[in-house]
C-alpha atoms as a PDB file:
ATOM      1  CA  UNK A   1      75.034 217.167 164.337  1.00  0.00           C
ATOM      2  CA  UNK A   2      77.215 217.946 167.315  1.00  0.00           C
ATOM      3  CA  UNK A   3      75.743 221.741 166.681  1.00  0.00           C
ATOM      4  CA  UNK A   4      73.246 223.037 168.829  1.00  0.00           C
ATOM      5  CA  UNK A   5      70.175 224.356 167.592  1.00  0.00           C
ATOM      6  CA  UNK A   6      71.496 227.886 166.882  1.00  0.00           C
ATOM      7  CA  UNK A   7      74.132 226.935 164.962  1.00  0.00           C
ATOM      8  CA  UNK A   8      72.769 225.672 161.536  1.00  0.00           C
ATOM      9  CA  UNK A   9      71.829 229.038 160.389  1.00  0.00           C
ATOM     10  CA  UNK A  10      75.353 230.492 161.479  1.00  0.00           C
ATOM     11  CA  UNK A  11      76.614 227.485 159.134  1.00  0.00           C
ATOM     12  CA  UNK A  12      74.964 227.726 156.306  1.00  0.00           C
ATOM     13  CA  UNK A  13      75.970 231.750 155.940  1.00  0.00           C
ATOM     14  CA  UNK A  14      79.523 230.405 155.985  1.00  0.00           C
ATOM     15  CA  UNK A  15      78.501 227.785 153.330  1.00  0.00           C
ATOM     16  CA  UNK A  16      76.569 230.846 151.862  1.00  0.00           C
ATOM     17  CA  UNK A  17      79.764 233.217 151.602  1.00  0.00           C
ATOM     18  CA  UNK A  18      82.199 230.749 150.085  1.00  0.00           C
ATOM     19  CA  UNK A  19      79.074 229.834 147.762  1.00  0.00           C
ATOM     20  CA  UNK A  20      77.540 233.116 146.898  1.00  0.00           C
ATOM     21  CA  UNK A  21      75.822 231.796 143.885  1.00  0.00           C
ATOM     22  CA  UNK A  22      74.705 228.210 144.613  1.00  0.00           C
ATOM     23  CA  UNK A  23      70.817 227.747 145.293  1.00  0.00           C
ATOM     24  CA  UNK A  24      70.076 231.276 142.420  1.00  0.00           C
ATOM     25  CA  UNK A  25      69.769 229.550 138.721  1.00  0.00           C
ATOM     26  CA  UNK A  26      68.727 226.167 140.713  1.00  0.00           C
ATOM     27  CA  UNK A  27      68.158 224.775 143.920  1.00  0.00           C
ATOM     28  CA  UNK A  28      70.729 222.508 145.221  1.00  0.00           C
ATOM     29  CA  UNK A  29      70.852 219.901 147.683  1.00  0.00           C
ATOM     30  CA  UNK A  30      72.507 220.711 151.283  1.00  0.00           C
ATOM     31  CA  UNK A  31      73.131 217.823 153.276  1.00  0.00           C
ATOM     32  CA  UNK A  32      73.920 216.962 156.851  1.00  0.00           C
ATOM     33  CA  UNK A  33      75.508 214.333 158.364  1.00  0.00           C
ATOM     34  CA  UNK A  34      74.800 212.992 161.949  1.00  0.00           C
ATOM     35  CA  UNK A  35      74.340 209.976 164.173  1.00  0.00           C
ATOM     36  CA  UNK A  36      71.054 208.963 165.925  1.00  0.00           C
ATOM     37  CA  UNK A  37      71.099 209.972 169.364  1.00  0.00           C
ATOM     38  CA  UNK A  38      72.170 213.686 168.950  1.00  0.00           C
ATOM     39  CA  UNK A  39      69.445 214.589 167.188  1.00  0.00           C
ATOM     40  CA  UNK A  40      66.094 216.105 169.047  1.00  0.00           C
ATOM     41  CA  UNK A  41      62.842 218.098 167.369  1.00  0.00           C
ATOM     42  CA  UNK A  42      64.333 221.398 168.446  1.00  0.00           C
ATOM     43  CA  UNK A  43      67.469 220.646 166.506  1.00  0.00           C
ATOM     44  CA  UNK A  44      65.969 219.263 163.140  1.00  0.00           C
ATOM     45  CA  UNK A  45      63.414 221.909 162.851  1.00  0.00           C
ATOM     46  CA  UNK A  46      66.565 224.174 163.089  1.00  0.00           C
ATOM     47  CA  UNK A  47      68.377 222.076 160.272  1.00  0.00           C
ATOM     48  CA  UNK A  48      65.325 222.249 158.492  1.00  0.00           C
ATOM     49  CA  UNK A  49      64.431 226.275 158.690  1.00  0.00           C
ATOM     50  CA  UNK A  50      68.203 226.567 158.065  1.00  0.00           C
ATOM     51  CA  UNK A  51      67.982 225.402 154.625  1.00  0.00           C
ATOM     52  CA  UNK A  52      69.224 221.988 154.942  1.00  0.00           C
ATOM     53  CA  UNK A  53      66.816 219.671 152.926  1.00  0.00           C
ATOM     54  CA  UNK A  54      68.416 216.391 153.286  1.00  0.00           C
ATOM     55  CA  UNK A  55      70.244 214.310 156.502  1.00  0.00           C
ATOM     56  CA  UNK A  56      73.006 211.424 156.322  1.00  0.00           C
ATOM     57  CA  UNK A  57      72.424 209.433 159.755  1.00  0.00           C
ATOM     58  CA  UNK A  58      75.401 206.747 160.425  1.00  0.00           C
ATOM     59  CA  UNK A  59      73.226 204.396 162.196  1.00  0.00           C
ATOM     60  CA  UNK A  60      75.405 201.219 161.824  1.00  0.00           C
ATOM     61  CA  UNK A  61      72.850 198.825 163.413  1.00  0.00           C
ATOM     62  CA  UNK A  62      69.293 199.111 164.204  1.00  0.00           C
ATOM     63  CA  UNK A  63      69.725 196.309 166.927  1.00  0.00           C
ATOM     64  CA  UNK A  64      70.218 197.475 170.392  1.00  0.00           C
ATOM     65  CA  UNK A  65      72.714 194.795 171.359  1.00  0.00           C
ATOM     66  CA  UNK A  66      74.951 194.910 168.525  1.00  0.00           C
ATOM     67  CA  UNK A  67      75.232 198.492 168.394  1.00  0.00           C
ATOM     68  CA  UNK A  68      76.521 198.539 172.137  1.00  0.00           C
ATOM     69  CA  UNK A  69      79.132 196.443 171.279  1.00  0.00           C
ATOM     70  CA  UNK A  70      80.866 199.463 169.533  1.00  0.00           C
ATOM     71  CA  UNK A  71      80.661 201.468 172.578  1.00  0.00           C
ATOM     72  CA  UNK A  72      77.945 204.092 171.239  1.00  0.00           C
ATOM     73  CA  UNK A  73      75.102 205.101 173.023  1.00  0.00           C
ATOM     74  CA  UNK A  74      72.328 204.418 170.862  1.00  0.00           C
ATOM     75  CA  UNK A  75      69.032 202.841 170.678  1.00  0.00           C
ATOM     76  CA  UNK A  76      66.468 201.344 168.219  1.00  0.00           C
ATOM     77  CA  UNK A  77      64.251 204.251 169.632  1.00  0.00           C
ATOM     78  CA  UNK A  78      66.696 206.839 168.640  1.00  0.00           C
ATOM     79  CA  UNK A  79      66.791 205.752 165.326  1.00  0.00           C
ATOM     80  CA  UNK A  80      62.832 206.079 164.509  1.00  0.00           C
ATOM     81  CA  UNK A  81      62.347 209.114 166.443  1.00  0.00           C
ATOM     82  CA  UNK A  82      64.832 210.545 164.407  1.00  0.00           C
ATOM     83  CA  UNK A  83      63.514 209.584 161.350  1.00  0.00           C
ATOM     84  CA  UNK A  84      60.075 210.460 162.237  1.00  0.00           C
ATOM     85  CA  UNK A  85      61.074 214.021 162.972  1.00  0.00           C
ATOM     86  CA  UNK A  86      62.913 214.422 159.152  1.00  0.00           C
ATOM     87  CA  UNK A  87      59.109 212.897 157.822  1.00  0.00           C
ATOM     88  CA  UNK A  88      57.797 215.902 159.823  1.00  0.00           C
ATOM     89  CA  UNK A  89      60.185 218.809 158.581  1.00  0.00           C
ATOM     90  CA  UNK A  90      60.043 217.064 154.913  1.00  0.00           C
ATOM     91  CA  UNK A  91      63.204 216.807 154.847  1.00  0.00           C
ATOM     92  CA  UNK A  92      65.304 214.108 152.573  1.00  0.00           C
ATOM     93  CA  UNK A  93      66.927 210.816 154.574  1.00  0.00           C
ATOM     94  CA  UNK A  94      69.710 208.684 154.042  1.00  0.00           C
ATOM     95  CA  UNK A  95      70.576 205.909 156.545  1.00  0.00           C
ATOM     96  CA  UNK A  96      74.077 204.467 156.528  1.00  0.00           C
ATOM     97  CA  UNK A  97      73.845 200.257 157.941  1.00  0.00           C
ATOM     98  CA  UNK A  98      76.751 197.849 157.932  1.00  0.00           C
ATOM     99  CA  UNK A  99      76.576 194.167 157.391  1.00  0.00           C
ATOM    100  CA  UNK A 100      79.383 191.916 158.734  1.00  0.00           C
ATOM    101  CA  UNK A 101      78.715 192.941 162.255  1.00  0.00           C
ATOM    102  CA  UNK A 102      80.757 190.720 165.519  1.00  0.00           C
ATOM    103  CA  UNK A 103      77.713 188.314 166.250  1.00  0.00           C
ATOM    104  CA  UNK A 104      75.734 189.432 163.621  1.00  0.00           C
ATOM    105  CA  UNK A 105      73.380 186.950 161.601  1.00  0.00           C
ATOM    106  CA  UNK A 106      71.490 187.294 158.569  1.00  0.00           C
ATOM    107  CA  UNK A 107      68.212 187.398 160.028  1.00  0.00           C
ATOM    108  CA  UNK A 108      69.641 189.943 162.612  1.00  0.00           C
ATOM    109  CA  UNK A 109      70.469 191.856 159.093  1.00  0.00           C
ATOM    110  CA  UNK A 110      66.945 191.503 157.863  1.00  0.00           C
ATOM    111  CA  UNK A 111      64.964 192.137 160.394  1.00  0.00           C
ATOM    112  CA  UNK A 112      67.203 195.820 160.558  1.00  0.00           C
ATOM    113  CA  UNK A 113      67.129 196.404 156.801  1.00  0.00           C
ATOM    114  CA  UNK A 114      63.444 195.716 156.973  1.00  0.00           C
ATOM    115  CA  UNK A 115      62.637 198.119 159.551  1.00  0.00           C
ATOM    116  CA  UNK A 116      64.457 200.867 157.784  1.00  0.00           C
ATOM    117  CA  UNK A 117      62.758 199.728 154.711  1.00  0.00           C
ATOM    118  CA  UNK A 118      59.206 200.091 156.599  1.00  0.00           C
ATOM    119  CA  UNK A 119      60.355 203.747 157.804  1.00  0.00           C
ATOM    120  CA  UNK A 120      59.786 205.209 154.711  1.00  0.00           C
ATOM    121  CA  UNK A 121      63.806 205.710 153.939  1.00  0.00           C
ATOM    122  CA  UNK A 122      64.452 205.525 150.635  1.00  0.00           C
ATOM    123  CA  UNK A 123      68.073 205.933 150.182  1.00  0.00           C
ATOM    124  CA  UNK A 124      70.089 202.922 152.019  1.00  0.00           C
ATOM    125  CA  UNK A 125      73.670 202.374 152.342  1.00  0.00           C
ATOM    126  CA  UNK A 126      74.752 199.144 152.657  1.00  0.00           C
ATOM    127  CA  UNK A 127      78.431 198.548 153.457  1.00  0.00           C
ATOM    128  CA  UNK A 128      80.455 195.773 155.078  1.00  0.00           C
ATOM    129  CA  UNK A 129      82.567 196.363 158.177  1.00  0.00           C
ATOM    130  CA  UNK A 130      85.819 197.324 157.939  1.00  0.00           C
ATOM    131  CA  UNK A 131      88.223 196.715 160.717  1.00  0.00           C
ATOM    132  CA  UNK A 132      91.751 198.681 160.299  1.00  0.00           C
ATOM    133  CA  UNK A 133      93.953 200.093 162.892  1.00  0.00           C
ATOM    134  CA  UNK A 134      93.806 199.379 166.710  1.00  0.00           C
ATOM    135  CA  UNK A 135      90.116 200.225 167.229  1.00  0.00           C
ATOM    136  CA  UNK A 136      88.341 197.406 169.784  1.00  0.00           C
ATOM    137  CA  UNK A 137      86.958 195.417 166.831  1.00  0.00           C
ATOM    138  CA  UNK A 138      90.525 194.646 165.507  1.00  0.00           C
ATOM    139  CA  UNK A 139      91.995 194.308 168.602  1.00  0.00           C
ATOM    140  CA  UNK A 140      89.088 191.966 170.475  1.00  0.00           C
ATOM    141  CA  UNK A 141      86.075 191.267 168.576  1.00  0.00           C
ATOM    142  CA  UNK A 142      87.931 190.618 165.181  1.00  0.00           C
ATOM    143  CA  UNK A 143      87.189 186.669 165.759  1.00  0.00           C
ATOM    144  CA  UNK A 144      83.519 187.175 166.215  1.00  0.00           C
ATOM    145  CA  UNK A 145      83.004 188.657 162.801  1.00  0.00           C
ATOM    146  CA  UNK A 146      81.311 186.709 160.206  1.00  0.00           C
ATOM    147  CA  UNK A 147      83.835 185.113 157.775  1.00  0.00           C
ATOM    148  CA  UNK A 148      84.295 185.751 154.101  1.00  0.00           C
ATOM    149  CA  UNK A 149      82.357 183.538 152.939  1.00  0.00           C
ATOM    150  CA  UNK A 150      79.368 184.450 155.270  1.00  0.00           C
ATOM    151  CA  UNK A 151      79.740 188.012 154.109  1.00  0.00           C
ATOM    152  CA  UNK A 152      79.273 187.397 150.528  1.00  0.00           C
ATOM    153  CA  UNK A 153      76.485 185.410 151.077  1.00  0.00           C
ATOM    154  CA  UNK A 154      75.124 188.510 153.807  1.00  0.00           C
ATOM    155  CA  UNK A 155      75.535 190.868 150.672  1.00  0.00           C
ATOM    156  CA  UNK A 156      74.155 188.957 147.928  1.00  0.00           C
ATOM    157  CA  UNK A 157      70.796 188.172 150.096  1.00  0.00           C
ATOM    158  CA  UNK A 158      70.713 191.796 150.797  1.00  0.00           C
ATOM    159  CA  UNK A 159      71.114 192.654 147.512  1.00  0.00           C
ATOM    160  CA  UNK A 160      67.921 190.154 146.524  1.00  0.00           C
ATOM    161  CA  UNK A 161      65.953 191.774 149.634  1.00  0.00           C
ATOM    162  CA  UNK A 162      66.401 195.241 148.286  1.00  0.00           C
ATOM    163  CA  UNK A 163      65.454 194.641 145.029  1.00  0.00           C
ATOM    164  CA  UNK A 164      62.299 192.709 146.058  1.00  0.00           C
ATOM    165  CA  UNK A 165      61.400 196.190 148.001  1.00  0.00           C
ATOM    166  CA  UNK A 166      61.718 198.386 144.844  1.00  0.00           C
ATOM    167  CA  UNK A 167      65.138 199.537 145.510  1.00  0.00           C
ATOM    168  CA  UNK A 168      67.834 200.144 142.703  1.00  0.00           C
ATOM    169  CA  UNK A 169      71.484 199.450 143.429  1.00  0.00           C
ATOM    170  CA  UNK A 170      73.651 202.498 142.242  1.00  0.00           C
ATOM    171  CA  UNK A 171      76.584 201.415 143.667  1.00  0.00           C
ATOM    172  CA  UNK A 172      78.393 198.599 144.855  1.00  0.00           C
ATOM    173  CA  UNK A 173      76.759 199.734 148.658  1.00  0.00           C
ATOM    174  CA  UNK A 174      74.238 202.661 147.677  1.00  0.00           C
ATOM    175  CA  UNK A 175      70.659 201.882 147.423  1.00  0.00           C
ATOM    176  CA  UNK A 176      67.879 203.991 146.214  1.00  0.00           C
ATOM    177  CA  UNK A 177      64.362 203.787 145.713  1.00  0.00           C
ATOM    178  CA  UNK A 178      62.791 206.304 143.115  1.00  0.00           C
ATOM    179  CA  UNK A 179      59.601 207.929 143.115  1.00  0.00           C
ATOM    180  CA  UNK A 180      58.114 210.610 140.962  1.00  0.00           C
ATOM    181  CA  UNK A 181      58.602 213.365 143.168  1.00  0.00           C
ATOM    182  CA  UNK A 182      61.292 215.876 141.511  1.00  0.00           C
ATOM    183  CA  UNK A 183      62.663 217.018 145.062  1.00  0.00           C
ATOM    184  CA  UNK A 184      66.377 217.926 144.501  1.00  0.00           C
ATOM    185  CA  UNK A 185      67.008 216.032 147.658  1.00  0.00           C
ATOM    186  CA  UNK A 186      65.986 213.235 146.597  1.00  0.00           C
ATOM    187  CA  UNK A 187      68.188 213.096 143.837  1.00  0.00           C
ATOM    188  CA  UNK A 188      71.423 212.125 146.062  1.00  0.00           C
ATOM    189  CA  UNK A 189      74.128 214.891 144.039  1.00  0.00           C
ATOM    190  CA  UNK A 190      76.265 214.123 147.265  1.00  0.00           C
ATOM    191  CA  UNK A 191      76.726 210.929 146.389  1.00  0.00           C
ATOM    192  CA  UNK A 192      77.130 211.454 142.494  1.00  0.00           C
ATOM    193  CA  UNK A 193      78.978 214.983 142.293  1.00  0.00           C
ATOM    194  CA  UNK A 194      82.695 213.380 141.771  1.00  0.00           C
ATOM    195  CA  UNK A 195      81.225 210.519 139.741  1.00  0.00           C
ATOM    196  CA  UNK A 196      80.054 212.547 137.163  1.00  0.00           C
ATOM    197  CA  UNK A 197      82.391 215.276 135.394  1.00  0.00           C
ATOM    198  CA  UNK A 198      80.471 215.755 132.527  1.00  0.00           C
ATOM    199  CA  UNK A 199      77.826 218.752 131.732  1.00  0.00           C
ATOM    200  CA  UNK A 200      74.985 218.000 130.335  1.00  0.00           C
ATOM    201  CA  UNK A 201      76.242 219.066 126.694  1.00  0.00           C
ATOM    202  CA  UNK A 202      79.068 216.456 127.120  1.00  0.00           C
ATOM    203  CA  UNK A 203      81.494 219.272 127.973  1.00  0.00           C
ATOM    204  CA  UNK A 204      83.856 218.722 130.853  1.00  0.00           C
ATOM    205  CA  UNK A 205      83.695 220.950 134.099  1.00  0.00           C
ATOM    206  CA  UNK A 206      85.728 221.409 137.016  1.00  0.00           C
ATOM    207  CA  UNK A 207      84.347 219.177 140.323  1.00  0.00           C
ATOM    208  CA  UNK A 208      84.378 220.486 143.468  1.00  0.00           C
ATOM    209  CA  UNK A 209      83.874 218.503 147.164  1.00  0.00           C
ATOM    210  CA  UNK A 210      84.655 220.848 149.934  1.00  0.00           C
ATOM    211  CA  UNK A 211      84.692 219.850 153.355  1.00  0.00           C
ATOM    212  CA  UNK A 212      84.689 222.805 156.468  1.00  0.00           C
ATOM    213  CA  UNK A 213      85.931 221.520 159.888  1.00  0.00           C
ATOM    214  CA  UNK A 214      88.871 219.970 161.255  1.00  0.00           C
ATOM    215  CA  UNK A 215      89.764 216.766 159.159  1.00  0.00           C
ATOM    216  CA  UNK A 216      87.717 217.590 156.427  1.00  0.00           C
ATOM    217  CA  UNK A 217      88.874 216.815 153.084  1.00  0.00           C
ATOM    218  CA  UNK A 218      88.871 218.682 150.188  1.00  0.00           C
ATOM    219  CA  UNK A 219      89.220 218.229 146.175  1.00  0.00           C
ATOM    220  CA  UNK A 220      89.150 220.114 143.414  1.00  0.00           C
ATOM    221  CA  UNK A 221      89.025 218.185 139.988  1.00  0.00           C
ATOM    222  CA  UNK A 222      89.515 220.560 136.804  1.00  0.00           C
ATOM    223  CA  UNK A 223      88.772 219.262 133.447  1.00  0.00           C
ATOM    224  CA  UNK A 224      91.685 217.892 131.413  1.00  0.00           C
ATOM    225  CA  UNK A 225      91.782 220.736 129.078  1.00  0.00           C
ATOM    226  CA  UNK A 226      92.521 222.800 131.840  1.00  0.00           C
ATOM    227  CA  UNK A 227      95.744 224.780 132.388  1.00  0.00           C
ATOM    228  CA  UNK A 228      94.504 225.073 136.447  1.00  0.00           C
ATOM    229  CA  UNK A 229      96.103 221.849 138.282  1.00  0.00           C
ATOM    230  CA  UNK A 230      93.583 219.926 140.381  1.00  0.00           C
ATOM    231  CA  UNK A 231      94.190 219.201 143.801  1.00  0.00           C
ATOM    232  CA  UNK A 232      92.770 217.752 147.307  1.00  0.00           C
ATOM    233  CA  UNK A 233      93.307 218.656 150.924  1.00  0.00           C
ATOM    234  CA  UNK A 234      93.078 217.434 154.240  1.00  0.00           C
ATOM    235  CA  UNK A 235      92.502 219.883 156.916  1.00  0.00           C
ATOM    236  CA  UNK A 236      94.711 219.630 160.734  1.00  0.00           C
ATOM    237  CA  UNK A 237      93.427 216.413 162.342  1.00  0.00           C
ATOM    238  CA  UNK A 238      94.420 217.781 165.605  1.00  0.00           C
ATOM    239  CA  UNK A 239      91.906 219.991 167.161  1.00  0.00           C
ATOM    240  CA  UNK A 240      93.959 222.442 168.477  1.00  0.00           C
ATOM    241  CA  UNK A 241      96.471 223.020 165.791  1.00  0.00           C
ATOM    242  CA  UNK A 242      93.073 223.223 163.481  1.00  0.00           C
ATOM    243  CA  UNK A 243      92.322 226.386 166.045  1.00  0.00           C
ATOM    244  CA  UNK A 244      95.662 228.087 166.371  1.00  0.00           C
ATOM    245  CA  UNK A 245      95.682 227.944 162.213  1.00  0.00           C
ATOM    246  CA  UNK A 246      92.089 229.690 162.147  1.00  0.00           C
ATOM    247  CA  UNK A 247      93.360 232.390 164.697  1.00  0.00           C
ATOM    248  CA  UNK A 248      96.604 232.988 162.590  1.00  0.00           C
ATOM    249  CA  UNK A 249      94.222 233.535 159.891  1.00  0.00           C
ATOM    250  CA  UNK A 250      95.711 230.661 157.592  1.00  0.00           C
ATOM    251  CA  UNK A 251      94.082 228.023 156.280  1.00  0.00           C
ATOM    252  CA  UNK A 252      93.715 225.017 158.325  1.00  0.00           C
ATOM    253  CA  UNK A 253      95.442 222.703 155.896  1.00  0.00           C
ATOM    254  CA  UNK A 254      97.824 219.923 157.366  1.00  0.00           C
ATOM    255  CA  UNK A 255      98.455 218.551 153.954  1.00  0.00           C
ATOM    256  CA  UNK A 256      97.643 219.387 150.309  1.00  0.00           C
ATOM    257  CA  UNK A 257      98.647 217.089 146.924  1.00  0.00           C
ATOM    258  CA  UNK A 258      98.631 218.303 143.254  1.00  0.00           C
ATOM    259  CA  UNK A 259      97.148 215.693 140.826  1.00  0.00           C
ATOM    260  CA  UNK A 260      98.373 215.711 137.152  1.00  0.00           C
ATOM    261  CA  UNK A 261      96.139 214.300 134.486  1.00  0.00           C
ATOM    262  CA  UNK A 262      96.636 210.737 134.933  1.00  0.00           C
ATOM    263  CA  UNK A 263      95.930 211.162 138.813  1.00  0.00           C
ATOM    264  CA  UNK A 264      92.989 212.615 138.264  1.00  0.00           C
ATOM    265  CA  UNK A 265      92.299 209.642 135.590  1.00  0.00           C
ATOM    266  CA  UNK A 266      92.977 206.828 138.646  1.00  0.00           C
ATOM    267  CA  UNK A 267      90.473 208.872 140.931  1.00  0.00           C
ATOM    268  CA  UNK A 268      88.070 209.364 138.025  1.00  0.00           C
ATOM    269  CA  UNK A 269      88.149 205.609 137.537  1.00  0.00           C
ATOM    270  CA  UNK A 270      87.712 204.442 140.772  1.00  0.00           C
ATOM    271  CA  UNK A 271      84.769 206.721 141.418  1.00  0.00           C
ATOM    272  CA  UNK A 272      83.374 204.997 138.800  1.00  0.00           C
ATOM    273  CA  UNK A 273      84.204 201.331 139.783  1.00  0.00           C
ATOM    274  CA  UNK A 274      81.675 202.001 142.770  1.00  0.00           C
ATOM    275  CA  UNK A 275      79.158 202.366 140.042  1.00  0.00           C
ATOM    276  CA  UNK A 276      80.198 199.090 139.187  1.00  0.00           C
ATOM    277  CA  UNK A 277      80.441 199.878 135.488  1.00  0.00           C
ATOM    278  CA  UNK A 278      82.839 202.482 133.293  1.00  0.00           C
ATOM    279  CA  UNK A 279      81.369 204.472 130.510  1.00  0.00           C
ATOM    280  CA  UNK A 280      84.157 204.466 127.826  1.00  0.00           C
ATOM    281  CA  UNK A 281      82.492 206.945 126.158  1.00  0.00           C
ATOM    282  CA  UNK A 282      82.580 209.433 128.926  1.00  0.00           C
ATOM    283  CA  UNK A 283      85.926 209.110 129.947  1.00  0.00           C
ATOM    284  CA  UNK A 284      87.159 209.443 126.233  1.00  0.00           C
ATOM    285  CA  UNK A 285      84.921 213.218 126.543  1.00  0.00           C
ATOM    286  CA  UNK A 286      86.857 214.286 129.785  1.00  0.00           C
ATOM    287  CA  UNK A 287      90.537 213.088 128.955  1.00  0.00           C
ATOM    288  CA  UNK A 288      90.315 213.200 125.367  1.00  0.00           C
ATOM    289  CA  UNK A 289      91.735 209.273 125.153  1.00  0.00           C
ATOM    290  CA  UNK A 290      90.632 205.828 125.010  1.00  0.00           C
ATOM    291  CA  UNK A 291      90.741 204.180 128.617  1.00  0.00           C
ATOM    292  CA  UNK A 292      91.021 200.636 126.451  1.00  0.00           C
ATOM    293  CA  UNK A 293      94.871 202.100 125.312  1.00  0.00           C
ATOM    294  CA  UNK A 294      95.530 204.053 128.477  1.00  0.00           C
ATOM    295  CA  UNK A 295      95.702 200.688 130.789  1.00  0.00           C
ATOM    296  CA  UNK A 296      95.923 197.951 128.359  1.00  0.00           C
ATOM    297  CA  UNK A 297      98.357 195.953 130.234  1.00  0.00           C
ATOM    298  CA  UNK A 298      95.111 195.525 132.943  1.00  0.00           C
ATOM    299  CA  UNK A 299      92.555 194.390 130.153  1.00  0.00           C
ATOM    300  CA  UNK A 300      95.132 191.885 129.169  1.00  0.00           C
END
C-alpha cells in the first residue's frame, strides 16, 4: 500500500492485461497487501472502487510498545482505523500477528489476539518470530525473546483461544472463522491456490502465483502429465537494476529455476505439510504414484 490513491486502478489494468479472462466465468478474489499506518479513507475507498475485495495487513503487534521495538511507526490506533475503514468499503480482511515477540508475554498475546478477534476479523495469521540474518532482533534483542519452551506453550494457548472464539485452524499459523456468507473473498484462494492442484473433477491443472514488482516471486506449477516444465522466478532485488531491465524492455528477472517432476513433488508436499495433513489420494491423482513408495526411506 505504498501506492497513492490513483494508483490502484492503474494496477489492476496491468493485472487486467496479463489476466484478460480472470473475473468473466467467475469472480475471483484480488488481494492487497499492506501495513497499518499507510493506509487512510481516501486510499481504501480507492482499493475498494478499484476492484480489490480483500486486504492482507502485516500488523505484527497490536501493542504500542512492542511494536516500536522493531523500529516501525505504528500504533494500536492505526490498526482499528484501518480496519474500520475495510468494514466500511465491505471489503475482506486478513491480519497477519506474531507470537514470540522480545518482551512479549502471554497475556500481552491475548489481550492483542482478543482485540483483533473483537474487530470483526475473521481470517488471523498466527506465526512465531523468526529471527535470521543481521536484522536488530538477531543482533540485540535475540536474548529477550521468549524461549522454546515458552513459545510452544504461547502457540498451544493460542491455539485453545482461537478455537474457543469459533475459529478453525487451516494451517499450522492460518486461522479462519466461517460464516454463511458466499463472498469469494472470504474464501482465502490466496492462501490455498498452490495447496490445491486438483480441479474439481480430480483432473490436474497447471498453478499459477505471479508476483509484479521488484522482488516478487513467481511460479508456475504444470501438472505432471505435462510436456511444459514448471518453473519459479524471482524478480531484481535491487531497485534500480529492476528499472534499467523494465526500460530495456526485458523482463525483470534476476534468477529463474526449472523444476522437474520430483521438484515439483517436494514443493507440492510441503505446501501441504502447512495444512498439517497429506491427502494420499490427491497426490496419487496429480503425479500418478503412491507418495507411501516415493519416500519410503522417511516413513521408515
Amino acid at each position: 500500500n505504498l501506492l497513492q490513491p490513483n494508483d490502484y486502478m492503474k494496477l489492476t489494468k496491468v493485472v487486467s492485461s496479463l489476466f484478460p479472462d480472470a473475473g468473466i466465468s467467475s469472480p475471483i478474489e484480488m488481494t492487497l497487501e499492506g501495513i497499518p499506518q499507510l493506509f487512510n479513507e481516501d486510499k481504501i475507498r480507492a482499493i475498494k472502487d478499484a476492484g480489490f475485495n480483500r486486504v492482507s495487513m502485516g500488523v505484527q503487534q497490536v501493542n504500542d510498545e512492542l511494536i516500536a521495538t522493531s523500529g516501525r511507526k505504528q500504533t494500536r490506533k492505526q490498526v482499528f482505523d484501518a480496519i474500520e475503514w475495510f468494514h466500511k468499503y465491505s471489503l475482506s480482511c486478513n491480519v497477519d500477528l506474531i507470537y514470540g515477540w522480545p518482551n512479549q508475554t502471554v497475556e500481552a498475546m491475548l489481550r492483542d489476539l482478543e482485540s483483533i478477534v473483537q474487530s470483526g476479523i475473521k481470517h488471523i495469521t498466527h506465526y512465531e518470530l523468526n529471527i535470521a540474518g543481521r536484522s536488530d532482533f538477531a543482533t540485540k534483542q535475540k536474548q529477550n525473546t521468549p524461549s522454546i519452551e515458552k513459545k510452544i506453550e504461547m502457540y498451544n494457548i493460542a491455539k485453545q483461544f482461537l478455537i474457543s472464539k469459533g475459529y478453525k485452524q487451516k494451517t499450522v499459523y492460518d486461522w479462519e472463522k466461517e460464516d454463511n456468507n458466499q463472498l469469494i473473498s472470504e474464501k482465502y484462494l490466496y492462501e490455498d491456490n498452490l495447496r490445491d492442484c486438483l480441479d474439481a473433477n480430480g483432473q490436474s491443472k497447471m498453478t499459477t502465483m505471479s508476483g509484479l514488482g521488484y522482488a516478487a516471486v513467481n511460479m508456475r506449477l504444470q501438472p505432471n502429465s505435462s510436456s511444459i516444465k514448471s518453473v519459479s522466478a524471482m524478480n531484481h532485488r535491487n531497485l534500480t537494476e529492476y528499472y534499467n531491465a523494465i526500460s530495456l524492455n526485458k523482463l525483470p528477472v534476476e534468477r529463474m529455476f526449472v523444476h522437474d517432476t520430483e521438484d515439483v513433488k517436494l514443493i507440492w508436499i510441503f505446501q501441504a505439510l502447512q495444512e498439517m495433513k497429506i491427502n494420499t489420494k490427491k497426490y496419487e491423482k496429480i503425479f500418478n504414484s503412491d507418495i507411501k513408495l516415493d519416500y519410503k526411506p522417511i516413513w521408515d
